[in-house]
Protein backbone atom coordinates (compact mmCIF):
# COMPACT_ATOMS: atom_id res chain seq x y z
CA UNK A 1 -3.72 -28.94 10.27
CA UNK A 2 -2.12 -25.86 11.00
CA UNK A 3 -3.76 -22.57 10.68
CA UNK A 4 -2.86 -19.43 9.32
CA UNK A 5 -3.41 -16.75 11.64
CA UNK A 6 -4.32 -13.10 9.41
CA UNK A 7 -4.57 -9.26 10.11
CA UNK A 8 -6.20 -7.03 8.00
CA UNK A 9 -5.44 -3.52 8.00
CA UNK A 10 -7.48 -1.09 5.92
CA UNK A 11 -9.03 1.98 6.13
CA UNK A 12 -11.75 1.04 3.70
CA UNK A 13 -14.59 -1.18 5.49
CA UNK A 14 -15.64 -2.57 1.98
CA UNK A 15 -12.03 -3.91 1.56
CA UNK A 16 -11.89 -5.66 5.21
CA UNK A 17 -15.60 -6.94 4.81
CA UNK A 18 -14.03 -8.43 1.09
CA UNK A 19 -11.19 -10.09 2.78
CA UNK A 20 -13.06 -11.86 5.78
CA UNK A 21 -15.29 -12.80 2.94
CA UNK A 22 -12.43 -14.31 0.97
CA UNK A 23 -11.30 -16.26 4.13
CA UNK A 24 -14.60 -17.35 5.72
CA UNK A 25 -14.39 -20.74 4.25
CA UNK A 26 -11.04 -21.91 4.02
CA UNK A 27 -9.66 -24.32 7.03
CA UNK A 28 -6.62 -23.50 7.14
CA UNK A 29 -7.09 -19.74 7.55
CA UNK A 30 -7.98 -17.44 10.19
CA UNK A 31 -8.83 -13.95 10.23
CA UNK A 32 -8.05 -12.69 13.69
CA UNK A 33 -8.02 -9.37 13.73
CA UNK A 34 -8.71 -5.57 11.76
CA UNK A 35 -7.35 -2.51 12.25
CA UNK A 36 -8.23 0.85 10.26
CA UNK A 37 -4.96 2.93 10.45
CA UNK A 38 -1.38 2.15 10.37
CA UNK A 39 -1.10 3.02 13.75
CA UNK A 40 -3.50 0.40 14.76
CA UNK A 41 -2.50 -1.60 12.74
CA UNK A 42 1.02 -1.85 14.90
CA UNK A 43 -0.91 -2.40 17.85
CA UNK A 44 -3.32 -5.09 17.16
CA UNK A 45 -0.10 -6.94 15.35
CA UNK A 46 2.00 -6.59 18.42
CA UNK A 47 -0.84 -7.89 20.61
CA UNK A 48 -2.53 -10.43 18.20
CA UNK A 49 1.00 -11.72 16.94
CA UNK A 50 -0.50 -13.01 13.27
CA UNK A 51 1.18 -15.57 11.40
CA UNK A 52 0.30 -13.23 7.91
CA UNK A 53 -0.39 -9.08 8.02
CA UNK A 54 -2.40 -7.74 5.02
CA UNK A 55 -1.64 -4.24 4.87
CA UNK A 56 -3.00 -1.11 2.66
CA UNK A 57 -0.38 1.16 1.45
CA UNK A 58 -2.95 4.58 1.72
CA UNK A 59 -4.20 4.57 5.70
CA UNK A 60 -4.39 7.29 8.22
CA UNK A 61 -1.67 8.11 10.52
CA UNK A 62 1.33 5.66 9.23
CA UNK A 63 1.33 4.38 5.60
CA UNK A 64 1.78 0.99 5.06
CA UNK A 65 5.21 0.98 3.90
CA UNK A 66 5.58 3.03 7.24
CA UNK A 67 4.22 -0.36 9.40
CA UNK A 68 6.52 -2.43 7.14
CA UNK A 69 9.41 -0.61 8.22
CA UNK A 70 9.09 -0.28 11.33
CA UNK A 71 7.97 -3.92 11.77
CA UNK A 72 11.01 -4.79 10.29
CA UNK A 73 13.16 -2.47 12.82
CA UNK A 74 11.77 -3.93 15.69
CA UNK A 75 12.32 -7.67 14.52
CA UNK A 76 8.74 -8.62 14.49
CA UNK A 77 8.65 -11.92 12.84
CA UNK A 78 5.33 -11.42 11.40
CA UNK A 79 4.72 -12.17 7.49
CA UNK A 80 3.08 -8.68 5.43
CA UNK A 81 1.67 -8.56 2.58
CA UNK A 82 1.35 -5.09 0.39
CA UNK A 83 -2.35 -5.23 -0.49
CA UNK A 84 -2.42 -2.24 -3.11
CA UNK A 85 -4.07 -0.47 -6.54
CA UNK A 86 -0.63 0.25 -7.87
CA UNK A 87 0.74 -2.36 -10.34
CA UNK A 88 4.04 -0.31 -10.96
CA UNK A 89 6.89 -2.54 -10.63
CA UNK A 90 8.89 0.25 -8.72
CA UNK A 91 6.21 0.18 -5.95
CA UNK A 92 6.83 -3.46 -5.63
CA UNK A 93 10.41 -2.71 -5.56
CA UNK A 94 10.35 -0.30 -2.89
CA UNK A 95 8.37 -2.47 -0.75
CA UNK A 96 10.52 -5.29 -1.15
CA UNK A 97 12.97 -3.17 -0.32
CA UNK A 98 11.33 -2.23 3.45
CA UNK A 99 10.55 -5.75 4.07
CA UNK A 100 7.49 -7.01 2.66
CA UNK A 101 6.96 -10.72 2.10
CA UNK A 102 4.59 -9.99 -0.94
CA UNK A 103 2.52 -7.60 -2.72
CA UNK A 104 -0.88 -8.27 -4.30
CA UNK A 105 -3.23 -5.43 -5.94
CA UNK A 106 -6.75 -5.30 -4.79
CA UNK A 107 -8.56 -6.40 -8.21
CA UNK A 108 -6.58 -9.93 -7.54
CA UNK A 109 -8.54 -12.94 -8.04
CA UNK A 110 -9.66 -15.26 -5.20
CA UNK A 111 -7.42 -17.97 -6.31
CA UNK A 112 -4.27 -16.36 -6.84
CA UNK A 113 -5.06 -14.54 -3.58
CA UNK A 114 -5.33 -17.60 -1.51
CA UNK A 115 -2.36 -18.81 -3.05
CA UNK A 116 0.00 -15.59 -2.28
CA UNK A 117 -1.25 -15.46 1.25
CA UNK A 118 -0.58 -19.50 1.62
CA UNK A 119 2.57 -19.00 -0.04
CA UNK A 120 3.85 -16.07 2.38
CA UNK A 121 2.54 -17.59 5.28
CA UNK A 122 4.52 -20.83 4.37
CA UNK A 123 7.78 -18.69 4.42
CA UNK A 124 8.28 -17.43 0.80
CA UNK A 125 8.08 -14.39 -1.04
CA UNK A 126 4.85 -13.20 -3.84
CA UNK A 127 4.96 -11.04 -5.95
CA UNK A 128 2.66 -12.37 -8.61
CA UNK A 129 3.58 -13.83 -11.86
CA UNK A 130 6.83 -11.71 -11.90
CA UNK A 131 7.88 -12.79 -8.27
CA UNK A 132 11.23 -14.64 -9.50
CA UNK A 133 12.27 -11.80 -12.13
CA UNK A 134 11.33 -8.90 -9.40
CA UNK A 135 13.74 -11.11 -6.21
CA UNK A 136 16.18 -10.96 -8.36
CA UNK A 137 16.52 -7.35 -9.50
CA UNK A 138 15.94 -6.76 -5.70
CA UNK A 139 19.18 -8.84 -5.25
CA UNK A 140 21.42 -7.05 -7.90
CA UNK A 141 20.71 -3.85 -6.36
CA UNK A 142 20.97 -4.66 -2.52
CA UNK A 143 24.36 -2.79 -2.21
CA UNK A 144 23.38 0.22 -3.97
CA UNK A 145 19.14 0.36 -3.41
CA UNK A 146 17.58 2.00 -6.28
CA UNK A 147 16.92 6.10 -5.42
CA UNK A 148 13.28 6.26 -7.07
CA UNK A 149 12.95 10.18 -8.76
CA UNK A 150 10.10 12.54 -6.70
CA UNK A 151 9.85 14.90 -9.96
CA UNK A 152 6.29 15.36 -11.02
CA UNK A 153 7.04 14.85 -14.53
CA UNK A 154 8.53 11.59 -14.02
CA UNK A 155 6.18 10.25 -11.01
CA UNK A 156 3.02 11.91 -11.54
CA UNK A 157 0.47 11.22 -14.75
CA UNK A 158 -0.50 14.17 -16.50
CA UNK A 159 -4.18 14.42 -14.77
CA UNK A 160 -2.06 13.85 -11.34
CA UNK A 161 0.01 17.10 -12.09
CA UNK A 162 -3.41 18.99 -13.34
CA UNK A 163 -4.99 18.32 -9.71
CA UNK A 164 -2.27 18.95 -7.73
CA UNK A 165 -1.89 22.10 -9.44
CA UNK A 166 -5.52 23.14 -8.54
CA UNK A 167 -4.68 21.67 -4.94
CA UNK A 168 -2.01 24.36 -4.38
CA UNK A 169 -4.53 27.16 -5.84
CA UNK A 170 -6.66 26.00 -2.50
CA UNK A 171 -9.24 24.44 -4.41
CA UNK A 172 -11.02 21.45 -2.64
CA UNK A 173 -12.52 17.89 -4.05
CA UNK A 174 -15.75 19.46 -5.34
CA UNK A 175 -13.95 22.49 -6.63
CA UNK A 176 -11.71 20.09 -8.53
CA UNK A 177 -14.32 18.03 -10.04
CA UNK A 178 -16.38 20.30 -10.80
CA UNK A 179 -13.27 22.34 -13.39
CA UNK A 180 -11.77 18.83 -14.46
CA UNK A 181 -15.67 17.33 -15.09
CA UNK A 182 -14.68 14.33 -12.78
CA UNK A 183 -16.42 13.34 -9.41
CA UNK A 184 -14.77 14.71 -5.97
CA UNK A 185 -14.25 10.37 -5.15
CA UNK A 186 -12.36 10.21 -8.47
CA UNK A 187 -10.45 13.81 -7.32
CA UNK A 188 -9.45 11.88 -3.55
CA UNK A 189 -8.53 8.61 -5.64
CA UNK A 190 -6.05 11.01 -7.45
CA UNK A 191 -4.85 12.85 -4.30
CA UNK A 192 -4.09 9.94 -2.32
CA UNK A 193 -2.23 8.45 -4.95
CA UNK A 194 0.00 11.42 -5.63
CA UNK A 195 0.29 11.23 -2.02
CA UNK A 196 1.02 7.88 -2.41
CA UNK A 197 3.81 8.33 -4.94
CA UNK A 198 5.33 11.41 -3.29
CA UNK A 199 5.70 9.87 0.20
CA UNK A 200 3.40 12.80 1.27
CA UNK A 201 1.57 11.98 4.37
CA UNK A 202 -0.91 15.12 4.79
CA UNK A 203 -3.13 17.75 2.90
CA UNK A 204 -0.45 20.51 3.88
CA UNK A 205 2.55 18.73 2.67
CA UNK A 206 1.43 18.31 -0.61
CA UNK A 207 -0.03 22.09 -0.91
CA UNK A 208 4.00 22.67 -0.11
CA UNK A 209 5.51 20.52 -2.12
CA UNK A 210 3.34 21.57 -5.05
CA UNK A 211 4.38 25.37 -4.03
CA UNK A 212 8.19 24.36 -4.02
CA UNK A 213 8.09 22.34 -7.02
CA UNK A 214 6.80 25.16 -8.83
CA UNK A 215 3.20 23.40 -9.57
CA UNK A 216 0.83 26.13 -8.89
């Protein structure tokens, strides 16, 4: 029986911990190897050479997408799967786009999460339920990729353009929680997934993109 070598690369230990938990008992799966930032992440897949690469979108250093990419530019023949909280069909999209064998969000059940790594590993593409409708629409627009729009008011919920607004004031997490009435966790979840939608990769850039786009 052959066995599916995997890489998990996360910057939350709960979500690693969850994964080799997911994997501990099947046969034909092995988890090999962790790594806890995108740059890592490069590393340990260059030297463990995985059959399957689970990787977070939101890490330190590169982004996900970031790893994608550049896996893809250097003709690594590893398999990657988006492991995500965004359920957006344009995320999916755009990681198609940079190469990703699949995309999965992180409240995914164990089954269907066995499945999409079994069915990646085995040289196909997963996308969940929508996989077909989603390959195709990446298809149609292969000659001209689809430009996805940065404005706030199109990207951005409404609570996403009320934080970053307070971000550009110079407020921090507690700050922020403390005007909105939310926790500073629920303030970071918002941050890193304006960052996330933005393509903003520090705490500076977004205080300047807010400032340019008029935010503050």
């Amino acid at each position: 029986m052959s066995v599916i070598k995997i890489l998990i690369a996360d910057d939350h230990a709960m979500i690693r911990d969850g994964v080799r938990y997911l994997l501990q008992d099947e046969r034909d799966m092995d988890l090999i190897g962790e790594a806890v930032d995108g740059q890592e992440a490069l590393e340990k897949i260059s030297e463990l050479n995985p059959d399957v690469a689970i990787i977070d979108v939101n890490m330190p250093k590169l982004n996900g997408l970031e790893v994608i990419s550049r896996l893809k530019e250097d003709g690594h023949l590893v398999r990657t799967m988006v492991f995500s909280i965004h359920d957006e069909e344009e995320y999916k999209l755009k990681s198609l786009k940079l190469g990703a064998h699949g995309y999965m969000l992180k409240d995914v059940d164990r089954d269907e999460f066995l499945k999409g790594v079994r069915v990646i590993a085995d040289g196909g593409r997963f996308f969940g339920e929508n996989t077909e409708n989603l390959l195709q629409k990446n298809n149609a627009n292969m000659v001209d990729a689809p430009q996805f729009d940065t404005s706030p008011s199109f990207r951005l919920s409404k609570k996403e353009i009320e934080i970053l607004s307070l971000i550009a004031q110079g407020l921090d997490s507690q700050s922020i929680g403390k005007k909105l009435f939310i926790s500073p966790t629920t303030v970071d979840n918002h941050r890193d997934n304006i960052m996330y939608k933005m393509e903003i990769r520090s705490a500076g850039e977004l205080v300047k993109y807010a400032i340019k786009r008029g935010v503050s």
